[in-house]
Protein backbone atom coordinates (compact mmCIF):
# COMPACT_ATOMS: atom_id res chain seq x y z
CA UNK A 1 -26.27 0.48 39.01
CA UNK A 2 -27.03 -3.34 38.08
CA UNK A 3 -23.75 -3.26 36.29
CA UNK A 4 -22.10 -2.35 38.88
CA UNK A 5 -23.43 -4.59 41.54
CA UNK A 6 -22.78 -7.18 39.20
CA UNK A 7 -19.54 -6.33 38.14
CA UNK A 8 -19.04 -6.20 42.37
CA UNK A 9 -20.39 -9.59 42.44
CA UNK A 10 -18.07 -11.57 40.33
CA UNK A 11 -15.30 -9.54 40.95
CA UNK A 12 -15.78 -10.63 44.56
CA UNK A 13 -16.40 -14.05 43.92
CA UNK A 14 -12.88 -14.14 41.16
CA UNK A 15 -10.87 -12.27 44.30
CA UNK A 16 -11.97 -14.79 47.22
CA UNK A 17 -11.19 -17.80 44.26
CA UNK A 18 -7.89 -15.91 44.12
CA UNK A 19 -6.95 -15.44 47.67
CA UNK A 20 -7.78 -19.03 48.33
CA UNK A 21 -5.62 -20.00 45.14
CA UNK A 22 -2.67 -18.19 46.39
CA UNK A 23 -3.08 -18.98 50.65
CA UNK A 24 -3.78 -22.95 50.23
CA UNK A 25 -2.95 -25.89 48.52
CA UNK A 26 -6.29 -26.08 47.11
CA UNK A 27 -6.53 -26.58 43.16
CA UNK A 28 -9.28 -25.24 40.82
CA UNK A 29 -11.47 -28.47 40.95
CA UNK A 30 -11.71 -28.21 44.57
CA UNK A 31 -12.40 -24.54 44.70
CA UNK A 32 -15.41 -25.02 41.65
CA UNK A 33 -17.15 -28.01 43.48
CA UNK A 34 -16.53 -25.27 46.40
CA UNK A 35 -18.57 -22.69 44.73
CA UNK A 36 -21.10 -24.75 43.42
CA UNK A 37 -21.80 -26.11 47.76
CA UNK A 38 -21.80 -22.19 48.54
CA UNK A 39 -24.22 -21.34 45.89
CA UNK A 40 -26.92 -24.23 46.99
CA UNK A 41 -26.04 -23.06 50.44
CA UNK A 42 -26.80 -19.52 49.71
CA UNK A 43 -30.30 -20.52 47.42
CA UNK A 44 -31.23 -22.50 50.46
CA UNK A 45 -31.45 -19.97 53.10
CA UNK A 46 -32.62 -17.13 50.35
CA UNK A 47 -29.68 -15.45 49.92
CA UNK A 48 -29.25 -16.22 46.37
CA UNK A 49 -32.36 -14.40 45.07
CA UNK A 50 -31.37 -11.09 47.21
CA UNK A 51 -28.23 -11.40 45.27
CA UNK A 52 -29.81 -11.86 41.92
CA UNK A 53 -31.98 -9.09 42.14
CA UNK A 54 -29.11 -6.98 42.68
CA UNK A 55 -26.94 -8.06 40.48
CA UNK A 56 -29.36 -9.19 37.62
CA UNK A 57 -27.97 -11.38 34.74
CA UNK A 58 -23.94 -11.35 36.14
CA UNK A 59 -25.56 -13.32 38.99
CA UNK A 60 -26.83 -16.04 36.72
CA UNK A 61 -23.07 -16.75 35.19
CA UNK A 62 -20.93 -18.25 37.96
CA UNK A 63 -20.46 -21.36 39.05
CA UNK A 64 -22.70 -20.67 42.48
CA UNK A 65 -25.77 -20.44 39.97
CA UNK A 66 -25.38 -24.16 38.94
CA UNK A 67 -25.59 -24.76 43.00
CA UNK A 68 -28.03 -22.54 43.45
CA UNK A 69 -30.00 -24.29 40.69
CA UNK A 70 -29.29 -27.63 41.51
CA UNK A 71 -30.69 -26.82 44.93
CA UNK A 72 -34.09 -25.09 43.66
CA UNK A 73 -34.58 -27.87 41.14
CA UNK A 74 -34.21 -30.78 44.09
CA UNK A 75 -36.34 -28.73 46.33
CA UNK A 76 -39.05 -28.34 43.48
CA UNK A 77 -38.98 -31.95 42.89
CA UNK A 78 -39.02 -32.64 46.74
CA UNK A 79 -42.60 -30.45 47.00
CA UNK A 80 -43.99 -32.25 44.16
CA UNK A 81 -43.09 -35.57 44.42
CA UNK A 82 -41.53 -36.14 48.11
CA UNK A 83 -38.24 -37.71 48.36
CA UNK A 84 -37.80 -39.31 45.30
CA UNK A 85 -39.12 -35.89 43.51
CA UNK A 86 -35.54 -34.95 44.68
CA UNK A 87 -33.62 -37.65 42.17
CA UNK A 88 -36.36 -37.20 39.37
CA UNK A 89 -35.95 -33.27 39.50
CA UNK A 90 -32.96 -32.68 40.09
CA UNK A 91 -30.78 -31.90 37.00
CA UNK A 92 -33.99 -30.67 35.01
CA UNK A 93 -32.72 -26.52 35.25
CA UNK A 94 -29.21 -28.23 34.34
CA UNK A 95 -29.14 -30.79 31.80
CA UNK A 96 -28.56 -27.82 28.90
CA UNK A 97 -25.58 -26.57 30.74
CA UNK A 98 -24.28 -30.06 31.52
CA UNK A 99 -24.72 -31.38 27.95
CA UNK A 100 -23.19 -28.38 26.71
CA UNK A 101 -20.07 -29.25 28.76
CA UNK A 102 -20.11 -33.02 27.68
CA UNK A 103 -20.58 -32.47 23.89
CA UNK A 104 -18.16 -29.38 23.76
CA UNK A 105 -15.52 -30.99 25.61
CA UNK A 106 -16.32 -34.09 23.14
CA UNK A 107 -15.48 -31.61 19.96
CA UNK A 108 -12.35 -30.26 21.80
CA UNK A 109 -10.70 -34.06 22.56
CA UNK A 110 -11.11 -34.16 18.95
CA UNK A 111 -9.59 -30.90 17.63
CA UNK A 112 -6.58 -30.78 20.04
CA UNK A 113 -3.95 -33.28 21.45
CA UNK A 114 -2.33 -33.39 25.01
CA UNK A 115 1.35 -32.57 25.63
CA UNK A 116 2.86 -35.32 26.95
């Protein structure tokens, strides 16, 4: 049954993306940095953890999981260390998916050119 919630979760997630793709003038940046808002949103009322325990590991793959970590990480950091806890904490859950990103799309500038 966790495949299915989880196959339920992203599928929902991909159709609203869709919907909103086709019905505004929004592009994909806007709809990701969208996601990721909704996801910290979601981990900061408790929502998020319902979901992943439903839905398991497909929970843990979209782009609402960064938010939702970015959000547990700065709220970590804010119990700790107060305010500034916030800024120190912050990307620590991250930084492996955010280097990834940098040093991959490094290799990629490298192997292929733009169209003009």
């Amino acid at each position: 049954m966790t495949y299915v919630y989880g196959f339920l979760f992203v599928g929902l997630l991909c159709l609203i993306a869709q919907i909103i793709i086709d019905n505004t003038t929004l592009c994909f940046g806007h709809i990701t940095s969208l996601y990721v808002v909704v996801g910290a949103i979601l981990g900061f009322f408790g929502i998020y953890d319902k979901i992943k325990e439903l839905a398991s590991f497909a929970a843990s793959l979209p782009i609402t999981s960064f938010g939702n970590l970015l959000y547990q990480a700065g709220a970590d950091g804010y119990l700790k260390n107060g305010i500034l806890g916030i800024f120190q904490n912050m990307f620590t859950t991250t930084s492996a998916g955010i280097t990834a990103a940098i040093v991959f799309s490094f290799i990629m500038t490298l192997i292929f050119k733009p169209k003009d």
